[in-house]
N, C-alpha and C. Protein backbone atom coordinates (compact mmCIF):
# COMPACT_ATOMS: atom_id res chain seq x y z
N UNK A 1 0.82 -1.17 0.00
CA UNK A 1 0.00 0.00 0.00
C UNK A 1 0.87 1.25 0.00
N UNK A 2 0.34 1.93 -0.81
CA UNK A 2 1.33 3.26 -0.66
C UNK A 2 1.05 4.39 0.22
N UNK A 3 1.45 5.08 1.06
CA UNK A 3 1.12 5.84 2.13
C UNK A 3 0.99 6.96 1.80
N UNK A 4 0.37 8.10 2.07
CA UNK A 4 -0.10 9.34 1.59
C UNK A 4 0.91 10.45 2.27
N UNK A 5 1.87 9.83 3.47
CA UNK A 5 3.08 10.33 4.14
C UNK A 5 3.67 11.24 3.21
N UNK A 6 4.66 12.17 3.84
CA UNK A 6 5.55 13.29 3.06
C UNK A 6 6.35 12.45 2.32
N UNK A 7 7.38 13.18 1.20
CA UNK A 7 7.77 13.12 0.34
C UNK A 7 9.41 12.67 1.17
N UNK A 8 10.37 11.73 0.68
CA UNK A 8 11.28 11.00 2.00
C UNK A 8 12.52 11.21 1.18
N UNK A 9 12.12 11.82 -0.04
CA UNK A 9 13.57 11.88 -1.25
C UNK A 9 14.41 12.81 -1.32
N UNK A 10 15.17 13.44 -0.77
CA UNK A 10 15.79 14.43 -0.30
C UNK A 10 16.29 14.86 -1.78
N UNK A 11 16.42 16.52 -1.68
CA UNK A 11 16.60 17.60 -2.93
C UNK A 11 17.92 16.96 -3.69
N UNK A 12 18.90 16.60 -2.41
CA UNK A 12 20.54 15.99 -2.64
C UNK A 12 20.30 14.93 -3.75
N UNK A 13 19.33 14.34 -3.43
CA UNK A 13 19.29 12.77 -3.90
C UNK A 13 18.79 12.97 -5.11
N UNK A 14 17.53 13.89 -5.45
CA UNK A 14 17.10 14.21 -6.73
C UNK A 14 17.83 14.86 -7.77
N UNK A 15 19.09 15.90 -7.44
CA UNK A 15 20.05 16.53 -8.25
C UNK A 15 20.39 15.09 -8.59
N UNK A 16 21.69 14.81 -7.42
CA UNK A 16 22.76 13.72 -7.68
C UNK A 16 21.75 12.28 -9.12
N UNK A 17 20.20 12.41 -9.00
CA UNK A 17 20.01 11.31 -9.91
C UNK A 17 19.52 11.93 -11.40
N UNK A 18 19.46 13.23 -10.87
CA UNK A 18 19.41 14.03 -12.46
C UNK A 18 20.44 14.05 -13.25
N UNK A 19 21.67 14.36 -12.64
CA UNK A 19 22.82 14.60 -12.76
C UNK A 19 23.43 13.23 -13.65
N UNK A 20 23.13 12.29 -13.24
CA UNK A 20 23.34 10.79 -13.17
C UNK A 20 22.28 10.32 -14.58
N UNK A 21 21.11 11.09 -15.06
CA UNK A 21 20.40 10.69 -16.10
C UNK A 21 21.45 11.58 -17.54
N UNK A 22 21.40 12.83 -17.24
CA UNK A 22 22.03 13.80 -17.89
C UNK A 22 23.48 13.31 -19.02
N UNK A 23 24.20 12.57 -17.47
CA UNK A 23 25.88 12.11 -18.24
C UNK A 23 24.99 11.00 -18.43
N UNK A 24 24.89 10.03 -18.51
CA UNK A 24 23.87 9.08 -19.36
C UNK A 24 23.77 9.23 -20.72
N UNK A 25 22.32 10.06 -20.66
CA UNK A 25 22.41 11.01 -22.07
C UNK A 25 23.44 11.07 -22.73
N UNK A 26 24.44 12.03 -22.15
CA UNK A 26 25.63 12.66 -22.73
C UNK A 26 26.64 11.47 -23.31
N UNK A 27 26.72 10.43 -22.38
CA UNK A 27 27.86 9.41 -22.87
C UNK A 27 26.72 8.69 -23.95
N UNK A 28 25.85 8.33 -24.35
CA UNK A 28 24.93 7.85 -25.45
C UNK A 28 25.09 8.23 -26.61
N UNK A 29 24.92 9.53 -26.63
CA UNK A 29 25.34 10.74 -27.63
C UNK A 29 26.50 10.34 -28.44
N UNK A 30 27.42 10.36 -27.40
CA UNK A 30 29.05 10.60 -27.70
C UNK A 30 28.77 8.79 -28.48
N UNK A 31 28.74 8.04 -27.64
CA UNK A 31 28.46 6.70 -28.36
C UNK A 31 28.19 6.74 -29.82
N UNK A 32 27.03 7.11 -29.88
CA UNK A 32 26.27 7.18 -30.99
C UNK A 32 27.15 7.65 -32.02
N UNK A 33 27.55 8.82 -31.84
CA UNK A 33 28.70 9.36 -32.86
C UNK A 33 29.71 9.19 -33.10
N UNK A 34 30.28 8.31 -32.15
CA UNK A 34 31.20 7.53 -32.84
C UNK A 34 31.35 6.31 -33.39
N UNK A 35 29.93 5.75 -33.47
CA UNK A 35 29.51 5.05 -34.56
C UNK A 35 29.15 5.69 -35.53
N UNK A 36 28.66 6.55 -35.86
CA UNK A 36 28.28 7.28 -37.13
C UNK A 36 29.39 7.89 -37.74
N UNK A 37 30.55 8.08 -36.91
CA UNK A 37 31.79 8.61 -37.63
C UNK A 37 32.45 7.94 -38.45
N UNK A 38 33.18 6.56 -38.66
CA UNK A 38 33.30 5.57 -39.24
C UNK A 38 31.97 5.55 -40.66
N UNK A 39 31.01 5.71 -40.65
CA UNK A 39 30.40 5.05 -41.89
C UNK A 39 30.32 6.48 -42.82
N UNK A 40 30.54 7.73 -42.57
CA UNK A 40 30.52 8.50 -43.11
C UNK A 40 32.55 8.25 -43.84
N UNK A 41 33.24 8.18 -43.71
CA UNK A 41 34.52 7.81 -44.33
C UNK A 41 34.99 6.47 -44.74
N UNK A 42 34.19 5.54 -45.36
CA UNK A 42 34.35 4.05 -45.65
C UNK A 42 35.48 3.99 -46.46
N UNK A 43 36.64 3.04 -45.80
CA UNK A 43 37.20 3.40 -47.46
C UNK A 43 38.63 4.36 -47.22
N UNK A 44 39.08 4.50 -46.65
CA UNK A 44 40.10 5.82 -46.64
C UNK A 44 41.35 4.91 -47.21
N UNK A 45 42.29 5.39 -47.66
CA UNK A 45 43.20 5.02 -48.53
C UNK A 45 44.77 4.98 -47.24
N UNK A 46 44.18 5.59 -46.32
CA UNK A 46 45.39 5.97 -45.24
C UNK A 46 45.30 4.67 -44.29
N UNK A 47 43.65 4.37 -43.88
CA UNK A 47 43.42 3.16 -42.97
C UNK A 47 43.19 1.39 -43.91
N UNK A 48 43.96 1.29 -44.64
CA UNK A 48 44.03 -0.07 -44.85
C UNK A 48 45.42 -0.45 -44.65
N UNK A 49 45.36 -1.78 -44.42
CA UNK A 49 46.92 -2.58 -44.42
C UNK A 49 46.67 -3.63 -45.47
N UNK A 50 48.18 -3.81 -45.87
CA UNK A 50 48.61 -4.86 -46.50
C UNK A 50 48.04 -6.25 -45.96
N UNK A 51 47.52 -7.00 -46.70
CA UNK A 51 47.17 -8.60 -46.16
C UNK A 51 48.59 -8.95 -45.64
N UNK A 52 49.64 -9.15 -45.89
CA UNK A 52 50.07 -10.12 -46.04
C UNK A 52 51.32 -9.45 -44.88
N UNK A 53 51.74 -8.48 -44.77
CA UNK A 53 52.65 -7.75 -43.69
C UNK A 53 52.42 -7.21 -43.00
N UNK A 54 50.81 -6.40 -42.82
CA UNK A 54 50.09 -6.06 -41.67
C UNK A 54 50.86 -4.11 -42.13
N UNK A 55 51.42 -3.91 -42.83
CA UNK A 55 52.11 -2.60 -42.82
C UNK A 55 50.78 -1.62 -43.88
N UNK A 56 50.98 -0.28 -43.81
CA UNK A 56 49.73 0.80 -44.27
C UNK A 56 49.95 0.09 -45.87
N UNK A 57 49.27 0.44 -46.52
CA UNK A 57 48.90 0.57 -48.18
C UNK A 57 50.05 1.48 -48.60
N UNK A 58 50.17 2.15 -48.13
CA UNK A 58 50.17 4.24 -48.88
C UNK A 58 51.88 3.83 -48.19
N UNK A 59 52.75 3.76 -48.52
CA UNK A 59 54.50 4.15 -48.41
C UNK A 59 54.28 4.99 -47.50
N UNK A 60 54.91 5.13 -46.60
CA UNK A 60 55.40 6.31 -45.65
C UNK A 60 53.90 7.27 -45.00
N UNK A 61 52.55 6.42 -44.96
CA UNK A 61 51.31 6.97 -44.73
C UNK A 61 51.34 7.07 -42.85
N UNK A 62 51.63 8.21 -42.44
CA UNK A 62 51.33 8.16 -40.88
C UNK A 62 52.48 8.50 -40.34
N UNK A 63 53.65 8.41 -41.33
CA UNK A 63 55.01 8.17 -40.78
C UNK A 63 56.06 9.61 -41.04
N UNK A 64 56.88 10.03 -40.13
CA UNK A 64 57.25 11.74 -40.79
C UNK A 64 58.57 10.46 -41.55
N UNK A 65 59.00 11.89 -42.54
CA UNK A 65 60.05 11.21 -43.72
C UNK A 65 61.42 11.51 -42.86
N UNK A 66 62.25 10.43 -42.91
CA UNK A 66 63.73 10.11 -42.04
C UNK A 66 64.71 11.58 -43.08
N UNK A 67 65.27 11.64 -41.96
CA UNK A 67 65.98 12.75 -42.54
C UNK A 67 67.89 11.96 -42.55
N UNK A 68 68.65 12.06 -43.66
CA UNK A 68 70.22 11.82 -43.28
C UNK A 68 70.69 12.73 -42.46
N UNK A 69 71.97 12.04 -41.72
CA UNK A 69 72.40 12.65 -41.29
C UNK A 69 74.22 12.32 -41.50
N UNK A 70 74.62 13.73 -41.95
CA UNK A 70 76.16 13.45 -42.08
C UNK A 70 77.13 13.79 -40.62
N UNK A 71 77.74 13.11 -40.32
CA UNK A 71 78.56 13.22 -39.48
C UNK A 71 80.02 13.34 -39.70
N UNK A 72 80.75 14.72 -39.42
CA UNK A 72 82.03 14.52 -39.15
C UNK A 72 82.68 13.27 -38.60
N UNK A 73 83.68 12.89 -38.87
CA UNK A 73 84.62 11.83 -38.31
C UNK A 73 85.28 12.94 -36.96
N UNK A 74 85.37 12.17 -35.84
CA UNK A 74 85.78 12.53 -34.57
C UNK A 74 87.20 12.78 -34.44
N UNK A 75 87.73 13.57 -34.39
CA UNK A 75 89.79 13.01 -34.34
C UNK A 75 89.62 13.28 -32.94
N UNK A 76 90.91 11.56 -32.53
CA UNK A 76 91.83 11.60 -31.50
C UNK A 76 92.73 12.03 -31.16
């Protein structure tokens, strides 16, 4: 039976579970879109690998280009 008694849910308790629905929401959202981010770019030429070496498609894709370096010989 439910009692017609005052209300026993304190203001604290009602923020803290609003608060608690809100980031809910918010992390759903974020979820959501980062599933939807992926199908909007299918296909990119930068994110595939080689079958067979596991290395990018694209030569030097992701990677900064090695620079030489000349070195003097040291005298003793």
């Amino acid at each position: 039976m439910a009692s017609s008694g005052k209300k026993k849910t304190t203001m604290a308790k009602l923020t803290r579970e609003s608060k608690l629905r809100e980031r809910r929401l918010d992390k759903q959202a974020k979820k959501d879109a980062r599933k939807q981010a992926p199908a909007h770019h299918p296909g990119r030429p930068g994110d595939t690998l080689h079958a067979t070496t596991g290395e990018s498609a694209l030569p030097g894709a992701g990677q900064p280009a090695l620079e030489t370096v000349d070195q003097a010989p040291a005298d003793a």
